[in-house]
C-alpha atoms as a PDB file:
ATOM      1  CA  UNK A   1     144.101 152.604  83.020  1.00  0.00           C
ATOM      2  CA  UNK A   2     147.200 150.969  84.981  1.00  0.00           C
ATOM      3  CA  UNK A   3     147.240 148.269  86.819  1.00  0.00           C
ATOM      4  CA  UNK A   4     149.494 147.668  90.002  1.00  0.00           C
ATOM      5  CA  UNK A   5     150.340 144.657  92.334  1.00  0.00           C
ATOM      6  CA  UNK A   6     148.376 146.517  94.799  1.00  0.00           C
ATOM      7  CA  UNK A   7     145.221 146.528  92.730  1.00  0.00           C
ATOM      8  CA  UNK A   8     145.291 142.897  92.075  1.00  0.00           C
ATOM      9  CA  UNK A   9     146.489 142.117  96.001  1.00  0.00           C
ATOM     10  CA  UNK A  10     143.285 143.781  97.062  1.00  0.00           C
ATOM     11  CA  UNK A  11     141.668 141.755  94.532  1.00  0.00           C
ATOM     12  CA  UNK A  12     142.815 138.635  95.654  1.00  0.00           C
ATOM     13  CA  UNK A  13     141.966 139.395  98.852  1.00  0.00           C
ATOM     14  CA  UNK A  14     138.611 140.733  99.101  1.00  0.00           C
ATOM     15  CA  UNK A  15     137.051 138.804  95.378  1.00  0.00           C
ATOM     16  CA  UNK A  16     139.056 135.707  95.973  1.00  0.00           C
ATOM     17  CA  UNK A  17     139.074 135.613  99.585  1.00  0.00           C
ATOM     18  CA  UNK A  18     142.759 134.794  99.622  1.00  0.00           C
ATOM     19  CA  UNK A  19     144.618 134.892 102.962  1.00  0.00           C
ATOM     20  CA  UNK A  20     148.199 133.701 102.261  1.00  0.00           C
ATOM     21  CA  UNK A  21     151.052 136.385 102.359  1.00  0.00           C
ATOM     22  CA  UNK A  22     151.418 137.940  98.958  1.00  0.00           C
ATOM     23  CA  UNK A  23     153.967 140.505  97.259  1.00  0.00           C
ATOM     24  CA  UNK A  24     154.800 141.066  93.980  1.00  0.00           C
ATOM     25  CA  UNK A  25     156.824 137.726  93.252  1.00  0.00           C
ATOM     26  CA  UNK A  26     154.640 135.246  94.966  1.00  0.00           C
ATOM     27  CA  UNK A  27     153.906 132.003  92.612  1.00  0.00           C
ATOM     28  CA  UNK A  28     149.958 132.071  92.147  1.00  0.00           C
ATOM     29  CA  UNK A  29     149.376 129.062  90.216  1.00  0.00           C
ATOM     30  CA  UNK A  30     152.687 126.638  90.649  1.00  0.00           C
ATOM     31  CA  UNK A  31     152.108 126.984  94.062  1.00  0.00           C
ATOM     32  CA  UNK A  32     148.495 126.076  93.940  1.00  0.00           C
ATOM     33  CA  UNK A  33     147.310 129.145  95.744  1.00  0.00           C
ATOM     34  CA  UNK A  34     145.179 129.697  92.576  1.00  0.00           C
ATOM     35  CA  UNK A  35     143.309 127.588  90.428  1.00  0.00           C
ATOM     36  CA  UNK A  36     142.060 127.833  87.142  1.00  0.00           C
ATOM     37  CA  UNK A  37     138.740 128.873  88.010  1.00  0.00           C
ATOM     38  CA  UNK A  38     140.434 131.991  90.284  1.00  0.00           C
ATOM     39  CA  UNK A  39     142.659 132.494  86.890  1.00  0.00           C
ATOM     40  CA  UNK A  40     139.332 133.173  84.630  1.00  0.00           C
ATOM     41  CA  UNK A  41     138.513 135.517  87.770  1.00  0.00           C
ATOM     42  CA  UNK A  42     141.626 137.354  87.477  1.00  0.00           C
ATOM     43  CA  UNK A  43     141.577 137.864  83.330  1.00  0.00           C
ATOM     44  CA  UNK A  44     138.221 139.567  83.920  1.00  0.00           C
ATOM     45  CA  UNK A  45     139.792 141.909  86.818  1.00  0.00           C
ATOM     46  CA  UNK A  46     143.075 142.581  84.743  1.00  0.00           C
ATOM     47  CA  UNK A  47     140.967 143.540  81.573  1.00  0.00           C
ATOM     48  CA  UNK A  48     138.477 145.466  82.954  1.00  0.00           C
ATOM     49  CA  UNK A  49     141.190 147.753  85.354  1.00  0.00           C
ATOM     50  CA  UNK A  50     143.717 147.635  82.526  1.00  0.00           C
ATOM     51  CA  UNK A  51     141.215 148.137  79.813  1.00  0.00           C
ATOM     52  CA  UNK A  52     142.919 145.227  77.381  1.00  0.00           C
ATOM     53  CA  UNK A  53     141.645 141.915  75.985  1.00  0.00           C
ATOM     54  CA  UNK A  54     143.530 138.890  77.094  1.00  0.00           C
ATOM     55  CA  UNK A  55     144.236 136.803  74.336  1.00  0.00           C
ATOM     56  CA  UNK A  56     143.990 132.555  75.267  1.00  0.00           C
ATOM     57  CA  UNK A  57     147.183 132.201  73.927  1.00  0.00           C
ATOM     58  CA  UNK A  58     148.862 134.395  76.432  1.00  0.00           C
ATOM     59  CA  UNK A  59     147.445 132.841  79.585  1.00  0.00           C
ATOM     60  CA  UNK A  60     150.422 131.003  80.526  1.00  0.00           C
ATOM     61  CA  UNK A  61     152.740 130.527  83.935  1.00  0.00           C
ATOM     62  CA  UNK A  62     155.114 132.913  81.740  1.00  0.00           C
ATOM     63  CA  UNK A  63     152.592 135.519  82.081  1.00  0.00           C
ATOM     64  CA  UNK A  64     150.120 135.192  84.952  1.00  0.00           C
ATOM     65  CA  UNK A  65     151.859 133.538  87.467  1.00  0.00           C
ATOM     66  CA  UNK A  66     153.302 136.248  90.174  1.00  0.00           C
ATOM     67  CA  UNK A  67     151.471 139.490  90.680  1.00  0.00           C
ATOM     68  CA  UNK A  68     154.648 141.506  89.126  1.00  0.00           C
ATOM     69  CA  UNK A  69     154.134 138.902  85.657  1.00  0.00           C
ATOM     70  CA  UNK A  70     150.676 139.969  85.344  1.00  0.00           C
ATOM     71  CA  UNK A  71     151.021 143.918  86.317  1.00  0.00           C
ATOM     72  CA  UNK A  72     153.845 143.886  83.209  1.00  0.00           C
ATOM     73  CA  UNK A  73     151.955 141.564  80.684  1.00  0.00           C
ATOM     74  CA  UNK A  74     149.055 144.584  81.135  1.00  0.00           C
ATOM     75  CA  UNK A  75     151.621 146.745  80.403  1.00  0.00           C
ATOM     76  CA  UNK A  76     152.894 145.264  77.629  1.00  0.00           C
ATOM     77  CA  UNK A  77     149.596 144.996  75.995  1.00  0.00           C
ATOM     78  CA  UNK A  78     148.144 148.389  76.816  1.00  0.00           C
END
């Protein structure tokens, strides 16, 4: 399965009840528009659309922090 900025968008937006303007580079977490209880939300989301295990280690800024950083770590691990 792929996952795609739009997918996780919609996500945010009708799971998280997020409102704030979001595209693909937006800063989640550094910005504080996410916390870590919204992260645990989105590893579930991105491993059950992208059908891959998130491994601790890899939840990081580096990885989950703008929609585009999490639609290519899926990638990279499918």
């Amino acid at each position: 399965m792929s996952l795609t900025a739009d997918d996780l968008i919609r996500f945010l937006r009708d799971e998280l009840n997020i409102e704030d303007d979001l595209d693909a580079g937006t800063e989640l977490f550094s910005t504080g528009i996410l916390d870590s209880v919204a992260m645990m939300n989105i590893i579930g989301f991105v491993e059950e659309k992208a059908g891959i295990e998130v491994r601790p280690a890899d939840v990081t800024l580096e990885n989950f922090d703008t929609l585009q950083r999490i639609v290519d770590y899926a990638r990279e691990q499918a």
